[in-house]
N, C-alpha and C. Protein backbone atom coordinates (compact mmCIF):
# COMPACT_ATOMS: atom_id res chain seq x y z
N UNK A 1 74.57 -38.66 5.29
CA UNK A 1 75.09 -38.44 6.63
C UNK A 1 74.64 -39.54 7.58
N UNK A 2 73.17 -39.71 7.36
CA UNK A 2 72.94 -40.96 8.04
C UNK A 2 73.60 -42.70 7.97
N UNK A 3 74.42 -42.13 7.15
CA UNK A 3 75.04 -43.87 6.53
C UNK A 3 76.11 -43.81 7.30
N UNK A 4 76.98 -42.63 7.19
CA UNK A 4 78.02 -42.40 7.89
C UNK A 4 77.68 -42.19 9.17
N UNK A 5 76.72 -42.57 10.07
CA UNK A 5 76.86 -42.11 11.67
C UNK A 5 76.42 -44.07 11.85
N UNK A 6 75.88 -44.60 10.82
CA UNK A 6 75.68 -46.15 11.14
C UNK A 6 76.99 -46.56 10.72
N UNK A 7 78.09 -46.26 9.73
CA UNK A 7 79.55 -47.09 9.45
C UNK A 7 80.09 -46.66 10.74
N UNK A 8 80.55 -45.52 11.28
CA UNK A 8 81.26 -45.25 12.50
C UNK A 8 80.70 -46.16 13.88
N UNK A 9 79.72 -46.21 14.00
CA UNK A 9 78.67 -46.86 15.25
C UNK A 9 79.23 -48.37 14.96
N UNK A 10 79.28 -48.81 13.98
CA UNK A 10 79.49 -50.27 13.73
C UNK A 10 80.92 -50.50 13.79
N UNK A 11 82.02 -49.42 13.58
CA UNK A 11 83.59 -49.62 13.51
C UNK A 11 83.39 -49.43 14.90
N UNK A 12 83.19 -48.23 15.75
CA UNK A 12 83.17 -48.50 17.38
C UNK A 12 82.89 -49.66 18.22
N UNK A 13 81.74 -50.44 17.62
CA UNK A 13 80.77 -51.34 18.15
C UNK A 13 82.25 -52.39 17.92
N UNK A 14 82.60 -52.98 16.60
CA UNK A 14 83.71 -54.10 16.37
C UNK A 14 84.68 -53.68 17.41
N UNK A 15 84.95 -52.51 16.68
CA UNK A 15 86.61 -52.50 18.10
C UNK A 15 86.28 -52.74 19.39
N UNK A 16 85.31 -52.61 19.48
CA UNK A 16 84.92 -52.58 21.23
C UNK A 16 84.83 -54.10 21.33
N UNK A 17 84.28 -54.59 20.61
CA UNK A 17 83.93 -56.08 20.94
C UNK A 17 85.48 -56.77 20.97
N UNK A 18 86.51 -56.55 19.79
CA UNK A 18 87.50 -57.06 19.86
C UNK A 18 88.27 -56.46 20.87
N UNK A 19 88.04 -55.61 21.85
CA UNK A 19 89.02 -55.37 22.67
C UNK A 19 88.73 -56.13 23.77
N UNK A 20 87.37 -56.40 23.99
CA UNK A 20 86.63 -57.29 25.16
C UNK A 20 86.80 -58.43 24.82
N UNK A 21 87.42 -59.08 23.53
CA UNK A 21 87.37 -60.58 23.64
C UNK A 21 88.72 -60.65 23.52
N UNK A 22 89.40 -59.52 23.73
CA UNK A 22 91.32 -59.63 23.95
C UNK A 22 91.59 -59.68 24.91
N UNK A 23 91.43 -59.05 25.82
CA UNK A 23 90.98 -58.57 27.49
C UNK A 23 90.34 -59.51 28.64
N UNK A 24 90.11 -60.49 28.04
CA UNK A 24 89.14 -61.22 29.55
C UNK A 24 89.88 -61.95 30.51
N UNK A 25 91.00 -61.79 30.65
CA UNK A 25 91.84 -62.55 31.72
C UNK A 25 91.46 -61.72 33.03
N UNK A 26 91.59 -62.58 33.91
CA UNK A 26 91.49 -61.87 35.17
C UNK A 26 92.59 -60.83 35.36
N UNK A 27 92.32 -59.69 36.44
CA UNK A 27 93.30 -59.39 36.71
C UNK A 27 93.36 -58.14 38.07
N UNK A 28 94.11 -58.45 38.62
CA UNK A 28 94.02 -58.06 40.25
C UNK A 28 93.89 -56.40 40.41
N UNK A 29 93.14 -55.96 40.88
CA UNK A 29 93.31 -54.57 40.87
C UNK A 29 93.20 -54.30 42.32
N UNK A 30 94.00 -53.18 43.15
CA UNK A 30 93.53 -52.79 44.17
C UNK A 30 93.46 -51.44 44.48
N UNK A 31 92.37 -50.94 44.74
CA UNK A 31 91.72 -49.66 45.36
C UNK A 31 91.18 -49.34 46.58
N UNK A 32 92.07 -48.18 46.97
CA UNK A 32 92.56 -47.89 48.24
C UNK A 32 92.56 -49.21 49.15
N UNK A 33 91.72 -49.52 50.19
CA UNK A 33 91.89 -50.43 50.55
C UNK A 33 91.64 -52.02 50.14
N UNK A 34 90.75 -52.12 49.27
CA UNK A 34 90.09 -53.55 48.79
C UNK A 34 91.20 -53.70 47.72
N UNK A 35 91.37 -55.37 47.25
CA UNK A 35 91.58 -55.77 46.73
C UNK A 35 90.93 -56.63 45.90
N UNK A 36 90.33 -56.89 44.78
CA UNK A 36 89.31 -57.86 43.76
C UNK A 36 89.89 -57.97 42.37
N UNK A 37 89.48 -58.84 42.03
CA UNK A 37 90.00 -59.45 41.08
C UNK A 37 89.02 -59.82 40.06
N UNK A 38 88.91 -59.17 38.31
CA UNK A 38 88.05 -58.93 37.98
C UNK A 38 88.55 -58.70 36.15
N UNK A 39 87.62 -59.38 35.29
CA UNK A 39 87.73 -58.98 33.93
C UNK A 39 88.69 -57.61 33.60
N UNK A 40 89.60 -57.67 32.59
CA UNK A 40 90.20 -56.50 31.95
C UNK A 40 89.79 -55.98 31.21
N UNK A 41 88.85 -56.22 30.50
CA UNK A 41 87.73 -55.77 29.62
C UNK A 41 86.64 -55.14 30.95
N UNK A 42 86.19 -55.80 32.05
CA UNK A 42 85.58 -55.13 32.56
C UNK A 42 86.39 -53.63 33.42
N UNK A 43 87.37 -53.80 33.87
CA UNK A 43 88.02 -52.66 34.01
C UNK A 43 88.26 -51.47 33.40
N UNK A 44 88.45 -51.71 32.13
CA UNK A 44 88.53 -51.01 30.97
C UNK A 44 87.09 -50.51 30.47
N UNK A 45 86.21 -51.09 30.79
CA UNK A 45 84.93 -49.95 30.68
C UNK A 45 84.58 -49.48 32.13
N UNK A 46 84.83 -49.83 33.25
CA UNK A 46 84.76 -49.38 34.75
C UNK A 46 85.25 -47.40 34.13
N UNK A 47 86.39 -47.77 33.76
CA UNK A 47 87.55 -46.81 33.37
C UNK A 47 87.30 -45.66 32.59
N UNK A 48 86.53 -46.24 31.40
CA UNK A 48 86.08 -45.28 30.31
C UNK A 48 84.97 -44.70 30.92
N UNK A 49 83.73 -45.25 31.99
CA UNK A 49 83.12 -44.56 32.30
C UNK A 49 82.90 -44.03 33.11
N UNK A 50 84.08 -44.08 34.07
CA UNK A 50 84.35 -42.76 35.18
C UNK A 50 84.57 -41.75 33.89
N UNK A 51 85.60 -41.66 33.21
CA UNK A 51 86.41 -40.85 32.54
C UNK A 51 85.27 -40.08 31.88
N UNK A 52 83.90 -40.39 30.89
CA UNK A 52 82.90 -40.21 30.74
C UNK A 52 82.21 -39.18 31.40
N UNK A 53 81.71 -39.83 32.76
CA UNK A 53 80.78 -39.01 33.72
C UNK A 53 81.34 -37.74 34.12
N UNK A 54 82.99 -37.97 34.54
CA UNK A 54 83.84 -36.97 35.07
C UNK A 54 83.61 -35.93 33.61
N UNK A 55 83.85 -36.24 32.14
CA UNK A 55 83.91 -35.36 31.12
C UNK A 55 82.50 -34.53 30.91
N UNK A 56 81.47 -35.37 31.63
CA UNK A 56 80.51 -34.67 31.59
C UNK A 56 80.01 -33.82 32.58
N UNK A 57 80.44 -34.20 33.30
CA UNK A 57 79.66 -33.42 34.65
C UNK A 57 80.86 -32.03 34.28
N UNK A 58 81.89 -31.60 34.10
CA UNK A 58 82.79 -30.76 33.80
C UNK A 58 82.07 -29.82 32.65
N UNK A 59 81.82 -30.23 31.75
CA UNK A 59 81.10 -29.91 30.47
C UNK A 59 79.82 -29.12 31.47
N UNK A 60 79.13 -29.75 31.92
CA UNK A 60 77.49 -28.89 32.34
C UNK A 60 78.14 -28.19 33.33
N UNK A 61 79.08 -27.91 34.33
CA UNK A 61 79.72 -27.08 35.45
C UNK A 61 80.48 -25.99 34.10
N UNK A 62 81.05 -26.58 33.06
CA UNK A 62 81.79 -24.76 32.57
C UNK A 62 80.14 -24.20 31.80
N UNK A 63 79.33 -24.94 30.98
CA UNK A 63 77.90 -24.86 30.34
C UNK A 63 77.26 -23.65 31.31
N UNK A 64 77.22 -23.90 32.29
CA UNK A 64 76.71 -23.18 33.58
C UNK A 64 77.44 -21.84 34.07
N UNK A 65 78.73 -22.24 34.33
CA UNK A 65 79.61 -21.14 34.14
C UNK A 65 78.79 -19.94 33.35
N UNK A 66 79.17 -20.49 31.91
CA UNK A 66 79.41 -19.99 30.47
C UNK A 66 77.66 -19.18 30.29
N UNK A 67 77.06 -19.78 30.75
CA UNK A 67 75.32 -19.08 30.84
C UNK A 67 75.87 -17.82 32.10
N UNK A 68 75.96 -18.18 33.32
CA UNK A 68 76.09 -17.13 34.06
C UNK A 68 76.79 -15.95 33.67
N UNK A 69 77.98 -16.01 33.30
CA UNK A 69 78.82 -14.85 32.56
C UNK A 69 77.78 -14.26 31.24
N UNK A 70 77.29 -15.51 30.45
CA UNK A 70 76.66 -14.21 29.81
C UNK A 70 75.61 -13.54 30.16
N UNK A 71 74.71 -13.53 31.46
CA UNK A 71 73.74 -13.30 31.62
C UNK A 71 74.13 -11.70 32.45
N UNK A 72 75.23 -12.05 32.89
CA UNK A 72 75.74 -11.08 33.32
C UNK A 72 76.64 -9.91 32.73
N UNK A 73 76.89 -10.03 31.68
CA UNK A 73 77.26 -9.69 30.09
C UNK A 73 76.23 -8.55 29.97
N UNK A 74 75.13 -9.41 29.86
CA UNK A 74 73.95 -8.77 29.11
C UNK A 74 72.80 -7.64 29.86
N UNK A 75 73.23 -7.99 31.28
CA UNK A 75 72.63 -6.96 32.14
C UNK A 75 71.07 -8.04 32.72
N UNK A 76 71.01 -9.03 32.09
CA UNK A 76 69.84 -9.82 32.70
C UNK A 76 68.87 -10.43 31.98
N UNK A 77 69.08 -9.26 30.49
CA UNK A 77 67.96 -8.91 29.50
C UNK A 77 68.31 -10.57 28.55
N UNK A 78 67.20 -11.24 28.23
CA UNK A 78 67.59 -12.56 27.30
C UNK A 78 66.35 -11.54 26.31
N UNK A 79 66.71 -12.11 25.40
CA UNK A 79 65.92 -11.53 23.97
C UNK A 79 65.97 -13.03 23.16
């Protein structure tokens, strides 16, 4: 199992690299008001890691949820 979590890590790691050395042209982006001009490779991880934080912070808000309901399920009692 451990071989297989280092082959996947290393196919992620390549693609990632080949997408960043496909990607490096500039390219204009503008948000809300600013305008900058900036790597497409760097955009593209700007991107993935909003998308990231947003997937996580969602995850610990239902996590939290999902504890409260059962605590309330259970009358209070954790065993």
């Amino acid at each position: 199992m451990k071989k297989f979590k280092i082959i996947v890590i290393a196919i992620v790691l390549l693609l990632s690299l080949i997408v960043i050395l496909q990607n490096m042209q500039p390219v204009k982006t503008k948000f809300i008001f600013w305008m900058f001009t900036l790597p497409g490779a760097f955009l593209l991880f700007l991107t993935f890691m909003f998308g990231f934080i947003a997937g996580l912070l969602m995850a610990i808000r239902f996590e939290s949820r999902s504890e409260k309901k059962r605590e309330v399920i259970s009358g209070g009692n954790k065993t």
